[in-house]
Structures are given as C-alpha cells and as structure tokens.
C-alpha atoms as a PDB file:
ATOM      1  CA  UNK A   1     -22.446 -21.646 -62.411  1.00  0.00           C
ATOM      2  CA  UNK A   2     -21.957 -24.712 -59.932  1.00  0.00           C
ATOM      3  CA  UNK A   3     -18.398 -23.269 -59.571  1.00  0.00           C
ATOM      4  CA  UNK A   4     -19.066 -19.730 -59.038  1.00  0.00           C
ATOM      5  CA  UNK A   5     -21.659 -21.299 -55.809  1.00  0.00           C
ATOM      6  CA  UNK A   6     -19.009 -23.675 -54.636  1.00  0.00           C
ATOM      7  CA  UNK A   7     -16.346 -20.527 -54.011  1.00  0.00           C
ATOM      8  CA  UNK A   8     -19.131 -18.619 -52.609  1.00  0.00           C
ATOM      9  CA  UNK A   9     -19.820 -20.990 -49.974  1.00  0.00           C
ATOM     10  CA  UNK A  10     -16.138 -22.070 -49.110  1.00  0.00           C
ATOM     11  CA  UNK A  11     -15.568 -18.314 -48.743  1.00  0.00           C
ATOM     12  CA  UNK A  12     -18.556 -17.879 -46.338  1.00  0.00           C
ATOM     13  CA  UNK A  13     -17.401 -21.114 -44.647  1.00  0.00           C
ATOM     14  CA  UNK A  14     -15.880 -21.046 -41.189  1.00  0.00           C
ATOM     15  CA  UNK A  15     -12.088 -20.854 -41.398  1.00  0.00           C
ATOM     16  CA  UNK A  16     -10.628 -24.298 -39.786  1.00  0.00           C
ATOM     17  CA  UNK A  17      -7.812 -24.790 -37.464  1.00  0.00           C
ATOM     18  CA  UNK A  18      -4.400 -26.468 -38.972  1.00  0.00           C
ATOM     19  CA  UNK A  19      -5.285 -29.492 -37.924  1.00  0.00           C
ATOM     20  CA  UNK A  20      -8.913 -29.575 -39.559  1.00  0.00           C
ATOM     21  CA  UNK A  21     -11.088 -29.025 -36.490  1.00  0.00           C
ATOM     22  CA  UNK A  22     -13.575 -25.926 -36.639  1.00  0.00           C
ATOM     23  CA  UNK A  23     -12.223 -22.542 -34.741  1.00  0.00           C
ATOM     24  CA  UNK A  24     -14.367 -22.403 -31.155  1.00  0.00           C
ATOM     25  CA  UNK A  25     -14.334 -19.759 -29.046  1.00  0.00           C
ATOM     26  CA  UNK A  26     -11.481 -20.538 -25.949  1.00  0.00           C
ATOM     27  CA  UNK A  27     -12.929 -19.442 -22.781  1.00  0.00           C
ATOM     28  CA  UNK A  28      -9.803 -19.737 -20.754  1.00  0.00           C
ATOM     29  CA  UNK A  29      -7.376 -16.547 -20.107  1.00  0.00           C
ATOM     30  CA  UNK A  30     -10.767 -14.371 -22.002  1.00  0.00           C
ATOM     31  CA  UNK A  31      -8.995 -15.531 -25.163  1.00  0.00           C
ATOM     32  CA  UNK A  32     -11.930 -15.231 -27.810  1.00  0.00           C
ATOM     33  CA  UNK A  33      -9.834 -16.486 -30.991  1.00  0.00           C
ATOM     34  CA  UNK A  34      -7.727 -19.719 -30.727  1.00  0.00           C
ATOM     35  CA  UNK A  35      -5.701 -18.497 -32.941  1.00  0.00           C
ATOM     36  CA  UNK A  36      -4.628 -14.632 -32.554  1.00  0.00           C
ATOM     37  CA  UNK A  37      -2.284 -13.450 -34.864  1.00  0.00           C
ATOM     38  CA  UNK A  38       1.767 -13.795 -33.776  1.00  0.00           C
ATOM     39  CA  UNK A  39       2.635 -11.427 -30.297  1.00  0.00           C
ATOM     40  CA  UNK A  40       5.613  -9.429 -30.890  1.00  0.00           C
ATOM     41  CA  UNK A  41       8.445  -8.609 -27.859  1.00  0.00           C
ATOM     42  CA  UNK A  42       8.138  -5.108 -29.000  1.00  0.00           C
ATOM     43  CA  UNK A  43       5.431  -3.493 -30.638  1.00  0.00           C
ATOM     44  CA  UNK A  44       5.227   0.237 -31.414  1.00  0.00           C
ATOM     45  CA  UNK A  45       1.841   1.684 -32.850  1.00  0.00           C
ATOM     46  CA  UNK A  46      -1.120   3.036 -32.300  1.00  0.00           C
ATOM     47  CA  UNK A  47      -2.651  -0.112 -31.197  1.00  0.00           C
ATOM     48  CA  UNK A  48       0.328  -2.464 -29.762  1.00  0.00           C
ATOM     49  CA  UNK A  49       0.381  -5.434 -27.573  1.00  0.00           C
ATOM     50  CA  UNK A  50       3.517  -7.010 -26.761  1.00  0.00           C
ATOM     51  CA  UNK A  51       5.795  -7.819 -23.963  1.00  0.00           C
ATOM     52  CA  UNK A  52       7.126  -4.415 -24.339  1.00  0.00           C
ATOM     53  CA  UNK A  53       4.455  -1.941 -25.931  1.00  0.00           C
ATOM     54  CA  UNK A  54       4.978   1.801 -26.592  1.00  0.00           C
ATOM     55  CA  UNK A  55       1.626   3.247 -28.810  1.00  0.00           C
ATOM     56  CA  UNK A  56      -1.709   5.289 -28.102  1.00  0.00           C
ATOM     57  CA  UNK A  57      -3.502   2.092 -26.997  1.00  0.00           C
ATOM     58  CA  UNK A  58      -0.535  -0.082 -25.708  1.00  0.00           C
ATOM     59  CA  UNK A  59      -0.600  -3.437 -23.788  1.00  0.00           C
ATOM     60  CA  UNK A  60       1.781  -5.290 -22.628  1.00  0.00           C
ATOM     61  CA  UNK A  61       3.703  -6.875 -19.812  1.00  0.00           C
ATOM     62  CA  UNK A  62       5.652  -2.744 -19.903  1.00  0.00           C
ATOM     63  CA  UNK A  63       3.124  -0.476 -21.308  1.00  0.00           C
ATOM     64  CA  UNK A  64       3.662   3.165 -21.979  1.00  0.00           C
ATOM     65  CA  UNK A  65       1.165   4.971 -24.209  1.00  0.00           C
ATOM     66  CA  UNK A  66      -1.989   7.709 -24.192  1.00  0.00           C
ATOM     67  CA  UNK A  67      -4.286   4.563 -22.591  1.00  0.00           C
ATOM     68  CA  UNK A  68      -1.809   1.894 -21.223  1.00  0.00           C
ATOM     69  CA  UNK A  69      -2.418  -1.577 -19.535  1.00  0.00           C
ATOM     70  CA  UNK A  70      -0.014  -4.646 -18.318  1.00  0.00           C
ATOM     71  CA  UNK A  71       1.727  -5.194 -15.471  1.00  0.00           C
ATOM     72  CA  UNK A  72       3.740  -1.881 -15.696  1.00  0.00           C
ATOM     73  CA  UNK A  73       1.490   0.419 -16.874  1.00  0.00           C
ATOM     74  CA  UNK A  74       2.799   4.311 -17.669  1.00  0.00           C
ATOM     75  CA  UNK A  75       0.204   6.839 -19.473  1.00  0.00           C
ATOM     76  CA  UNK A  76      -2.284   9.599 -19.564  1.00  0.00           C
ATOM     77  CA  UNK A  77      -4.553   6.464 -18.278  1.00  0.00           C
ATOM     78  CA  UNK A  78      -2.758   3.675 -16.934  1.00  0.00           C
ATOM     79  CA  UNK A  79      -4.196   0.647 -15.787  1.00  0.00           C
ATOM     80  CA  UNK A  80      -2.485  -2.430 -14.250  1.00  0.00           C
ATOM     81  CA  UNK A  81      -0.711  -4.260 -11.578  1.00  0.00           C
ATOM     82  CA  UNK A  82       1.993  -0.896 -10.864  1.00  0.00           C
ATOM     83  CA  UNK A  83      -0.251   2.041 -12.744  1.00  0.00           C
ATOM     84  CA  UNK A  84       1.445   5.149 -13.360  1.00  0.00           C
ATOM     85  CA  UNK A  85      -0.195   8.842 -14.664  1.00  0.00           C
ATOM     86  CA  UNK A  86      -2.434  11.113 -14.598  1.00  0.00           C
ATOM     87  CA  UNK A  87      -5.644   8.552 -13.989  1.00  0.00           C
ATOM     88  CA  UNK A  88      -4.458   5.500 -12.764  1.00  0.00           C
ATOM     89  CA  UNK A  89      -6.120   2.438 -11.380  1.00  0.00           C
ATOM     90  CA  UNK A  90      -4.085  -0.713  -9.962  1.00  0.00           C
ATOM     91  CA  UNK A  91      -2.406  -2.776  -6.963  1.00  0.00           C
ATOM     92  CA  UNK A  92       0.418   0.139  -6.755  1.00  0.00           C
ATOM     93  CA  UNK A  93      -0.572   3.258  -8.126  1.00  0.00           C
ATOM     94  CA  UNK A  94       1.178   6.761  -8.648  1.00  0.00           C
ATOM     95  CA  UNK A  95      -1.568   9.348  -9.952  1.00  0.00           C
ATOM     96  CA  UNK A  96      -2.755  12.647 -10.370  1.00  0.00           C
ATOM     97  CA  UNK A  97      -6.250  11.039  -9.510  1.00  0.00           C
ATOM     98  CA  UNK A  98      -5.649   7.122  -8.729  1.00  0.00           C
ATOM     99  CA  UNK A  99      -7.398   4.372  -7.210  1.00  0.00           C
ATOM    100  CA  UNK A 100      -4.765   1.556  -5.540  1.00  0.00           C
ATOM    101  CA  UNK A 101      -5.736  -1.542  -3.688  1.00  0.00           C
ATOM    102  CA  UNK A 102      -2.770  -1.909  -2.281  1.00  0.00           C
ATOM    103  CA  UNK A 103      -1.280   1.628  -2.130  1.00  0.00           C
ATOM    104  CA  UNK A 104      -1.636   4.875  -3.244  1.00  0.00           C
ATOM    105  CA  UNK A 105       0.518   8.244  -4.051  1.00  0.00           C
ATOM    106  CA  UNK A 106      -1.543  10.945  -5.691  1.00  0.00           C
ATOM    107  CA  UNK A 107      -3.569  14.110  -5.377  1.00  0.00           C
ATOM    108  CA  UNK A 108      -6.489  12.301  -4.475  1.00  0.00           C
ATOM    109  CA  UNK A 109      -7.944   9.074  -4.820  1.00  0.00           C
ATOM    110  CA  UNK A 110      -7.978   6.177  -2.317  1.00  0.00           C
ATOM    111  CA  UNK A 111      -5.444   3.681  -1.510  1.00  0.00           C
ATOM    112  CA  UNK A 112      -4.638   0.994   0.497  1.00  0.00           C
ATOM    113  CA  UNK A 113      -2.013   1.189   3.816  1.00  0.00           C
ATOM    114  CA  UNK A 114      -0.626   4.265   4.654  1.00  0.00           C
ATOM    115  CA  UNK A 115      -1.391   6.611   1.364  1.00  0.00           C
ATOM    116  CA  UNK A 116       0.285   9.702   0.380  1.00  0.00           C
ATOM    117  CA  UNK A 117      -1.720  12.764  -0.744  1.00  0.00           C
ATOM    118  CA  UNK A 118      -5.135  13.351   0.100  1.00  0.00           C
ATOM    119  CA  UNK A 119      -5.798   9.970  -0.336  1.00  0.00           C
ATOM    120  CA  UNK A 120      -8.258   7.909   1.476  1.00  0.00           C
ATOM    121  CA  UNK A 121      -7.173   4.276   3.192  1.00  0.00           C
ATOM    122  CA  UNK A 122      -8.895   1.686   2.401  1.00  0.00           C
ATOM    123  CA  UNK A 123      -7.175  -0.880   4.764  1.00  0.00           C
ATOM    124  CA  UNK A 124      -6.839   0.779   8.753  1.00  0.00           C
ATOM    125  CA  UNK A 125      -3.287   0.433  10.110  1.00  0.00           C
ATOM    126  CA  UNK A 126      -2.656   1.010  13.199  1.00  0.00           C
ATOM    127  CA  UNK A 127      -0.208   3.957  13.683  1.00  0.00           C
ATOM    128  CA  UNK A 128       3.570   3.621  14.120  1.00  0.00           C
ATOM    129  CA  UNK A 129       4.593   4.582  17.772  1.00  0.00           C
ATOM    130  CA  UNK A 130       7.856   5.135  19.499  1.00  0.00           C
ATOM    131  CA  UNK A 131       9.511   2.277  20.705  1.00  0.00           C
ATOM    132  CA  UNK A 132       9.744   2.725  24.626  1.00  0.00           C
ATOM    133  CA  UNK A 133      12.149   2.045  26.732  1.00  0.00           C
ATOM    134  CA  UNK A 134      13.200  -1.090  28.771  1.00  0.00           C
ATOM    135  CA  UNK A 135      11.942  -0.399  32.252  1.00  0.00           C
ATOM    136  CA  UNK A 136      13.438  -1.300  35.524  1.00  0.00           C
ATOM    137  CA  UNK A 137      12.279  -1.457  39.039  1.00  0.00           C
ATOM    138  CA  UNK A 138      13.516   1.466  41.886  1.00  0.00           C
ATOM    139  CA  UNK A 139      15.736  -1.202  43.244  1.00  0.00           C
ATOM    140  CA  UNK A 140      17.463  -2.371  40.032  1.00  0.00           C
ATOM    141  CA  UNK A 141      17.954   1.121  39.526  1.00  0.00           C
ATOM    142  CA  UNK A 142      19.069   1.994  43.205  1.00  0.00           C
ATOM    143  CA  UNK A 143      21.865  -1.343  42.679  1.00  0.00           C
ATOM    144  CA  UNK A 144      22.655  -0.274  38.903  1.00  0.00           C
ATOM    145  CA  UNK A 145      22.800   3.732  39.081  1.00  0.00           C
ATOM    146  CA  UNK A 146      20.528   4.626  36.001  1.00  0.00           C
ATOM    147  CA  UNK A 147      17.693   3.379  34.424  1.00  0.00           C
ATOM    148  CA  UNK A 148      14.555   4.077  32.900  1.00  0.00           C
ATOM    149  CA  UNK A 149      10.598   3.113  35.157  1.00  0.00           C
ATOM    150  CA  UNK A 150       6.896   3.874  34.229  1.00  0.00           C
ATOM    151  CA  UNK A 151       5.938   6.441  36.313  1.00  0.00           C
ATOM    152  CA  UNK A 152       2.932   8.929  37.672  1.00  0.00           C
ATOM    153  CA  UNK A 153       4.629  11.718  37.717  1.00  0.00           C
ATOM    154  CA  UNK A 154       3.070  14.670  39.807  1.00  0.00           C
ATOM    155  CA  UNK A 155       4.911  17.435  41.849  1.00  0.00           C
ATOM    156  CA  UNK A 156       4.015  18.468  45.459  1.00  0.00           C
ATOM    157  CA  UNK A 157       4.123  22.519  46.097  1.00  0.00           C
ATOM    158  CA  UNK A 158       5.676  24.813  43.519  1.00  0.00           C
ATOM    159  CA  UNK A 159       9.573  23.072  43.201  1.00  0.00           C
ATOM    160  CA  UNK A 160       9.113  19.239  44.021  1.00  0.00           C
ATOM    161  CA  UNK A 161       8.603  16.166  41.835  1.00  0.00           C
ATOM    162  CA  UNK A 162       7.061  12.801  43.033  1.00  0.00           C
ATOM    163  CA  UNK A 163       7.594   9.880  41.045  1.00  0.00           C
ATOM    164  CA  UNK A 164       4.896   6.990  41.671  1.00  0.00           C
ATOM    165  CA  UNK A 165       6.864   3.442  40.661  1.00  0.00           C
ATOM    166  CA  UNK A 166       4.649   0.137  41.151  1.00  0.00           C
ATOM    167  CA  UNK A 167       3.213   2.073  44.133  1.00  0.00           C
ATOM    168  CA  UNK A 168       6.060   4.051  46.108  1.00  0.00           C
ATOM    169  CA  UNK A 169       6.428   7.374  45.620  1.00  0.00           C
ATOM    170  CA  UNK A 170       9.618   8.912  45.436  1.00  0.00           C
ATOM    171  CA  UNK A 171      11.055  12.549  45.283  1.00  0.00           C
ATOM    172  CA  UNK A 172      13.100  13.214  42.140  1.00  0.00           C
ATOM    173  CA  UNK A 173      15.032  16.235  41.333  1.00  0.00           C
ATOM    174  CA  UNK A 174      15.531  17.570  37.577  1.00  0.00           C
ATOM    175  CA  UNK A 175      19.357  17.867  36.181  1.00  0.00           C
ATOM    176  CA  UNK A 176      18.377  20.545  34.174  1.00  0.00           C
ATOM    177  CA  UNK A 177      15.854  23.750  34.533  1.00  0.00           C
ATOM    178  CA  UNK A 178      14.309  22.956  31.246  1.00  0.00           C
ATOM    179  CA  UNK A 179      13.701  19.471  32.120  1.00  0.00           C
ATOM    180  CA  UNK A 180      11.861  20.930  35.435  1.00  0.00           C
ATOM    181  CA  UNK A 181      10.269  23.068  33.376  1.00  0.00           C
ATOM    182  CA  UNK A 182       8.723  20.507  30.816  1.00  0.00           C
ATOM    183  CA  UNK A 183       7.998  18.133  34.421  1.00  0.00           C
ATOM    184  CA  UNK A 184       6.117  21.077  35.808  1.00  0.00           C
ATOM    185  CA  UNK A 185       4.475  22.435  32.991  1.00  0.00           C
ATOM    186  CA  UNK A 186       2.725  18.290  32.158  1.00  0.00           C
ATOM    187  CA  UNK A 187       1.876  17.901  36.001  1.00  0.00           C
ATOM    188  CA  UNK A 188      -0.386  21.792  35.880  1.00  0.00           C
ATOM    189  CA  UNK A 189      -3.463  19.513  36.030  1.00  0.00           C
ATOM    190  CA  UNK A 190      -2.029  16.834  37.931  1.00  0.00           C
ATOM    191  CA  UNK A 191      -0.512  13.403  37.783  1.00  0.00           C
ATOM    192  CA  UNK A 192       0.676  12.577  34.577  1.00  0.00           C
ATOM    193  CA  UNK A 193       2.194   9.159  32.964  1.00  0.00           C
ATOM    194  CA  UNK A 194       5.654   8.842  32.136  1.00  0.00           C
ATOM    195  CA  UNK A 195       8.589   6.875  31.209  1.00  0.00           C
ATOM    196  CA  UNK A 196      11.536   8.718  33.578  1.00  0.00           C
ATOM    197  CA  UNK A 197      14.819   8.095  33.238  1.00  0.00           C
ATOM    198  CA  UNK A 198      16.523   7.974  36.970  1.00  0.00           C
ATOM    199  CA  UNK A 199      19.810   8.216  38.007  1.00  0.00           C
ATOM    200  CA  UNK A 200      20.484   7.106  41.681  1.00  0.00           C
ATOM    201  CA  UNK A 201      22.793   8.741  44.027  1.00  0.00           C
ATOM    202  CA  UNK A 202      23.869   9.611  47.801  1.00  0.00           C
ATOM    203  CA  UNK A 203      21.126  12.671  47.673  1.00  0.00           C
ATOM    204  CA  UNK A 204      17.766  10.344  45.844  1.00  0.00           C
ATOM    205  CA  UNK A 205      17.062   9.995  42.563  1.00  0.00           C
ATOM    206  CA  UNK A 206      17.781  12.558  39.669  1.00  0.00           C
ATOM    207  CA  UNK A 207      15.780  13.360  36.812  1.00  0.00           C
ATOM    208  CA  UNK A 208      17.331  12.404  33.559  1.00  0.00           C
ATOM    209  CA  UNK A 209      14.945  12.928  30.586  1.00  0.00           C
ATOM    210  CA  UNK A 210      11.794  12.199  30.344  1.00  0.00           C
ATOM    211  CA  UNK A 211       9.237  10.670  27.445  1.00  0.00           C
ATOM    212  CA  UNK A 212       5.653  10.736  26.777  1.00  0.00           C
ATOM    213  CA  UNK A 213       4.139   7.208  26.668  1.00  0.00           C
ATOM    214  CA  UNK A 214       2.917   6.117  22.942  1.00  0.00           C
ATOM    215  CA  UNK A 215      -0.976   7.501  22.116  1.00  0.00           C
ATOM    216  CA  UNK A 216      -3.109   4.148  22.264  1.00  0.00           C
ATOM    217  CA  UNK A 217      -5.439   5.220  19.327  1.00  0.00           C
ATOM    218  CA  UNK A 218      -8.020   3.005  18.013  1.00  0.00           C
ATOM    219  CA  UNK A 219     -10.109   3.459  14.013  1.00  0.00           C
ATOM    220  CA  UNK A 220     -13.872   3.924  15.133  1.00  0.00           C
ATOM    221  CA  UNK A 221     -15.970   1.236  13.779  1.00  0.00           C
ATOM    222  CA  UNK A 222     -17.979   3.049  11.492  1.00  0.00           C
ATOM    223  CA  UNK A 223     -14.693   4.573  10.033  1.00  0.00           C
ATOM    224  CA  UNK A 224     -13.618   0.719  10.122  1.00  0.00           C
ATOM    225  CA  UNK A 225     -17.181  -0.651   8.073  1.00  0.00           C
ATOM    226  CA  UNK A 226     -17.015   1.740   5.475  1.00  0.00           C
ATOM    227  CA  UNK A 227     -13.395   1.290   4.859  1.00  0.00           C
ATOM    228  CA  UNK A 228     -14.234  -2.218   3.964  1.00  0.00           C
ATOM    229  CA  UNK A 229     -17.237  -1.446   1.815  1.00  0.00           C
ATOM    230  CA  UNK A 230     -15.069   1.165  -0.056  1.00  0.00           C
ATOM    231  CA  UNK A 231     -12.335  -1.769  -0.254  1.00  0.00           C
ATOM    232  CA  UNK A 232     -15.005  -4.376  -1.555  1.00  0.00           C
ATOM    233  CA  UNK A 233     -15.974  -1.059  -4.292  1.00  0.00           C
ATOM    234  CA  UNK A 234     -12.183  -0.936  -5.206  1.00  0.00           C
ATOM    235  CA  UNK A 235     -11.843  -4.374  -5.566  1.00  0.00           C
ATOM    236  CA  UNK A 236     -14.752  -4.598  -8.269  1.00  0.00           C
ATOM    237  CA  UNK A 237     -13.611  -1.362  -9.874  1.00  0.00           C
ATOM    238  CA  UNK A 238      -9.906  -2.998 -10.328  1.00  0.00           C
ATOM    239  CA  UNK A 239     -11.631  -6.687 -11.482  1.00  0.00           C
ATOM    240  CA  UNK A 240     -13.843  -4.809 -13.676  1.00  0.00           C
ATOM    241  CA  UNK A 241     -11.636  -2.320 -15.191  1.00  0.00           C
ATOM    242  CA  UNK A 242      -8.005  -3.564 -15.539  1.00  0.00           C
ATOM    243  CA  UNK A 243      -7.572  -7.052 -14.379  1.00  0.00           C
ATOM    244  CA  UNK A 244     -10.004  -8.462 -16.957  1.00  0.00           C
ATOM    245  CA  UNK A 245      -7.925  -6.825 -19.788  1.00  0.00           C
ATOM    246  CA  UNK A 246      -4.571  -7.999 -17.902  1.00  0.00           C
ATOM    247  CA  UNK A 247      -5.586 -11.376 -17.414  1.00  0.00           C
ATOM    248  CA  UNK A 248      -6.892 -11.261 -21.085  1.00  0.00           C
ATOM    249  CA  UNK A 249      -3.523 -10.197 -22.423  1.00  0.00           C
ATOM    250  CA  UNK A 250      -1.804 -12.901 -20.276  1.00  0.00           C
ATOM    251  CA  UNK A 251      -3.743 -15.509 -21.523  1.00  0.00           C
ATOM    252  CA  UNK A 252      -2.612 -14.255 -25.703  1.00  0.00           C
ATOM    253  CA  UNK A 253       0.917 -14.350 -24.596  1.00  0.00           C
ATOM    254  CA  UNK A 254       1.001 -17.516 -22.921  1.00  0.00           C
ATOM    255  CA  UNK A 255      -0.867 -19.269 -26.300  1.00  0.00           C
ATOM    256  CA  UNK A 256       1.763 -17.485 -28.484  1.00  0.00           C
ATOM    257  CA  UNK A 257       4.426 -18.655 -26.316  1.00  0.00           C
ATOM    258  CA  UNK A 258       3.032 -22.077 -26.509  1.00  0.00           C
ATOM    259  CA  UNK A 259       2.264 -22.151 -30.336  1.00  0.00           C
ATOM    260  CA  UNK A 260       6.127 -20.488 -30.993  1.00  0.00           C
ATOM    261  CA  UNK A 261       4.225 -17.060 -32.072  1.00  0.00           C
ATOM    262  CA  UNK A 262       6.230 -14.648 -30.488  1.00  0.00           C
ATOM    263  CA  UNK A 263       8.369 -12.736 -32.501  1.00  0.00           C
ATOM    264  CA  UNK A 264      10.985  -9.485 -31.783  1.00  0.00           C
ATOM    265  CA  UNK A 265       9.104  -7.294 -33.328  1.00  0.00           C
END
C-alpha cells in the first residue's frame, strides 16, 4: 500500500528540470514552459511552428497556412511583420481588408505613407511635386540667350504678354500659337504665377514653354490629430494582435537554438 501512495505522489509531483531544479514559469520572450518541446526548420501540420511552417495554424519565421503568423506571414489571416491575404494585419501589409503601420496595399483598410486602395494614411506625407527649374535673372538671360525666371505673367489687350521678373515688366512673345493660347487662356482672370522659359534676341524676349509652379498644400489639423489617434489605435491593434505572438515565437526559437533543439524537421 505504501508503494502504490509513493507512485501516486511522484506522478502528481512537478516534473524537474535536467539539472534538478523545479520547472518555473520564464517570463522573458512570453515563453511560459522552460522547456518546450524541440523546434523543427520545417514543420508541416495542422498546428506547425518552425522556421519554415506550412499548416492550418502555422508559425514561423515564413508562415503560410489558413491562420498564419511570423515574420513572413501568407494566409486566409496573416499576421506579422510583412502580412499577406485576405485579412492581414502587420508593418507591410498586402490585403483584401488589411491594417499596416507602416504601409498598406488593399481594398480597404488603413496604412501608413502613401497607401494603395481605398486605404486610409495613418502617417501625412506631404505630396511629391515637380522639381522646378533653376531660375535666372533678365540679365543673365539677356548675356546667356535662354533661360528659365519666376514670373507674373499677365497680358495687356487681346495679343500681348507681360512678364513681371523681380519687378520689371517685360513684353514676351509666344513661339508657338498653342503656347499663346495656354498664356492667354491662365491670364482670363488676370496675373498669374509662372516659371517662363525666355529666349533673348534682337526683337525682346520669346516665349519658350511655360510651367505651373508646384501646389503648396498643407494636411488640416484635425485631419492631422486624428491621423495620430488612428496611428496610436493601429499601434495597439498590431501589439495586441500579432507582435505578442511574434515576439512569443521568437523567444521558443532562440531557447531551442540555445539548448541545441532545433531539428530539420
């Protein structure tokens, strides 16, 4: 009888490590057991973890299954660092429906700088503009021939154009009827800014082409405030939903690594 009690309570006992101390719950990495079974480079299954995992619930450094997680995630859901399918949440994120922190490509969701889809940002950026042209002054241009200024352009009766340049106004005549055209159609309402190009000969200055300055557009500050509120909710949503889990992961394989526990599969 004394026997049958002693197995029952070495069964019920704790299990120890190898080196005889009790098994404690490791709070580093969100590791809960010490001692996690061997990590395999490839794992294929319905639930595998690995550096390369292909199952229904995979997880791995490459993960492609129905509900996938790492740092390459591919799936129906995919969460992690690059997430990829048709719900995806990560840094970089390709989606039918996807949140990315960083950026976004997907039907809709919200992303970070510069989305694609009908995706909102959730970082403002200001807008690429044409570069403009190196500007010279009338006199440069008079010595040199050609050249581009920042001009008012306006036009005085129904066939002249007056170029304003750092407060002299000149006369300038079009090369070409559709460039007079455009020139007279942007002056209807009056003066307009320009960068001209001007060539300079024995009869004034010629008109060359023409460009529109860059827009100078600014993101309201209400538009501004609630993209950083919706980038603080992101944030949270990617700590509390994938990077936990990642993190988690990363912390098994580096112990395996370290104990010699990783194995090809």
């Amino acid at each position: 009888m004394e026997d049958v009690k002693a197995s029952v309570v070495e069964r019920r006992a704790p299990s120890a490590s190898p080196v005889g101390e009790p098994r404690r719950r490791a709070l580093s990495f969100g590791v809960a057991d010490p001692y996690p079974p061997p990590m395999q480079f490839l794992s294929v299954g319905q639930r595998a973890e690995g550096v390369i995992a292909i199952g229904q619930e995979a997880t791995g450094f490459f993960a492609l299954g129905q509900s996938a997680t790492g740092i390459i995630a591919i799936g129906q859901i995919a969460r992690g660092v690059i997430a990829i399918g048709q719900g995806a949440i990560g840094i970089v994120t390709l989606a039918q429906g996807g949140l990315g922190l960083s950026w976004c490509m997907a039907m809709i969701g919200a992303g970070g700088v510069r989305p694609l889809g009908l995706v909102l940002p959730l970082v403002g950026a200001p807008r690429r503009t044409k570069q403009v042209p190196a500007t010279k002054s009338l006199e440069a241009i008079r010595r040199d021939g050609m050249g581009w200024v920042g001009a008012m352009l306006s036009r005085v009766g129904q066939t002249q154009l007056v170029a304003e340049v750092d407060g002299e106004r000149v006369p300038v005549k079009a090369a070409e009827a559709k460039l007079f055209l455009a020139a007279y159609g942007a002056t209807r309402s009056g003066s307009a800014p320009f960068f001209l190009e001007l060539a300079s000969g024995e009869g004034g200055f010629r008109l060359l082409a023409m460009r529109n300055p860059p827009p100078r557009k600014t993101i309201p500050l209400g538009l501004r405030v609630a993209q950083f509120l919706l980038l603080i909710v992101g944030a949270w949503a990617f700590m509390e939903f994938a990077a936990m889990d990642i993190v988690a992961f990363l912390g098994r394989f580096l112990l395996a690594l370290m104990r010699g526990d990783l194995t090809l599969g």
